[in-house]
Structures are given as C-alpha cells and as structure tokens.
Protein backbone atom coordinates (compact mmCIF):
# COMPACT_ATOMS: atom_id res chain seq x y z
CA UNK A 1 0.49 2.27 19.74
CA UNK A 2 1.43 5.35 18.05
CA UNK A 3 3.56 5.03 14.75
CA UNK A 4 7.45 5.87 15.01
CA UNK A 5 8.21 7.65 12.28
CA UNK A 6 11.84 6.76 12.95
CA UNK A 7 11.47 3.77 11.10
CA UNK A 8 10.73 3.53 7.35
CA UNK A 9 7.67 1.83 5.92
CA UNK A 10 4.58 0.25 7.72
CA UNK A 11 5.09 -1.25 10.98
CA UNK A 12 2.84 -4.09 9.37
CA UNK A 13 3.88 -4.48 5.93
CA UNK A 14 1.03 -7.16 4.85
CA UNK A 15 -1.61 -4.61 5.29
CA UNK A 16 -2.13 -1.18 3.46
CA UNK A 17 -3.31 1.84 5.40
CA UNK A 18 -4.78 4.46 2.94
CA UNK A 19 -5.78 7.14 6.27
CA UNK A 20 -1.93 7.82 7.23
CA UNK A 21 -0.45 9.74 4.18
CA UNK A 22 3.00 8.45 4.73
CA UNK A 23 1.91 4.70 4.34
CA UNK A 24 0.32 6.12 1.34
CA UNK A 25 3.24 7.61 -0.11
CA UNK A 26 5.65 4.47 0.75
CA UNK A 27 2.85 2.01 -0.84
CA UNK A 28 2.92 4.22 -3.53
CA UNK A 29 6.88 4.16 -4.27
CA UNK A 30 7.13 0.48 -3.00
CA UNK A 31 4.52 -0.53 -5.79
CA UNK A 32 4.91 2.06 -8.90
CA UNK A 33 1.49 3.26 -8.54
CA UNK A 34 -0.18 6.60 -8.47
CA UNK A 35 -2.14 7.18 -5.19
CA UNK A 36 -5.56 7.41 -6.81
CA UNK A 37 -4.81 3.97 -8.11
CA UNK A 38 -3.27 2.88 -4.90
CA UNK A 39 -6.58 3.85 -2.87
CA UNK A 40 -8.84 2.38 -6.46
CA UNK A 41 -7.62 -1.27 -5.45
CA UNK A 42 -7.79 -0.93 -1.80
CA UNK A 43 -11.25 -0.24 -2.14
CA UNK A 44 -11.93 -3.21 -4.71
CA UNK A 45 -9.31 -5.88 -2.77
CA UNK A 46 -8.75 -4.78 0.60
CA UNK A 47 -5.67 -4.08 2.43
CA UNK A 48 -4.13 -7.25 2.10
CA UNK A 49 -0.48 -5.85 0.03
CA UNK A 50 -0.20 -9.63 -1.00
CA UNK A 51 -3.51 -9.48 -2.59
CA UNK A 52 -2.59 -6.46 -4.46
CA UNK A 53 0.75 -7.23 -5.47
CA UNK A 54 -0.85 -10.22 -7.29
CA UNK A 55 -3.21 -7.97 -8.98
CA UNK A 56 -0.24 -5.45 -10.02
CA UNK A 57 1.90 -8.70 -11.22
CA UNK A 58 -1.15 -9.96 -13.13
CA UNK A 59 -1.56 -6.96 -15.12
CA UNK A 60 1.63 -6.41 -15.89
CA UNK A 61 2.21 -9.84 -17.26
C-alpha cells in the first residue's frame, strides 16, 4: 500500500523508516534529533521508535 501523504506522520508509528525522507524528517522533529543521528541509532537499535525513545530518555537523564 502506497503512503498517503494526506496524513501526517508514519502510518505505523512504532517503527522508523530511514528510506522515505519524510518519515525521516517527522522522526527527526518528533524526537529532537539531527538526521545523521536519527539514521546512527537505527543502525545500532533497529526501527523499533520505543527502543529508541528509551535510548534518547536515557541519555538525557
């Protein structure tokens, strides 16, 4: 199924998607993050956003 760009953000918010530059852009904005560190912890965590929203909080505790 093709993306709608009608809507804003992912169509499935628990998983990052670092090929479509608009996911990258929202991911960046929705967690304060440059993309090169954005696409850094994808690549060490994985997609999960859960996983790397607990990474972000971590650090920033």
């Amino acid at each position: 199924m093709a993306d709608n760009l009608k809507h804003r953000g992912p169509q499935d918010r628990s998983r990052i998607n670092v090929n479509e530059d608009w996911e990258v852009r929202w991911w960046t904005k929705e967690l304060g993050v440059s993309e090169q560190r954005l696409r850094e912890l994808v690549r060490q965590h994985g997609v999960a956003a859960s996983t790397i929203r607990e990474i972000l909080d971590k650090r920033a505790a």
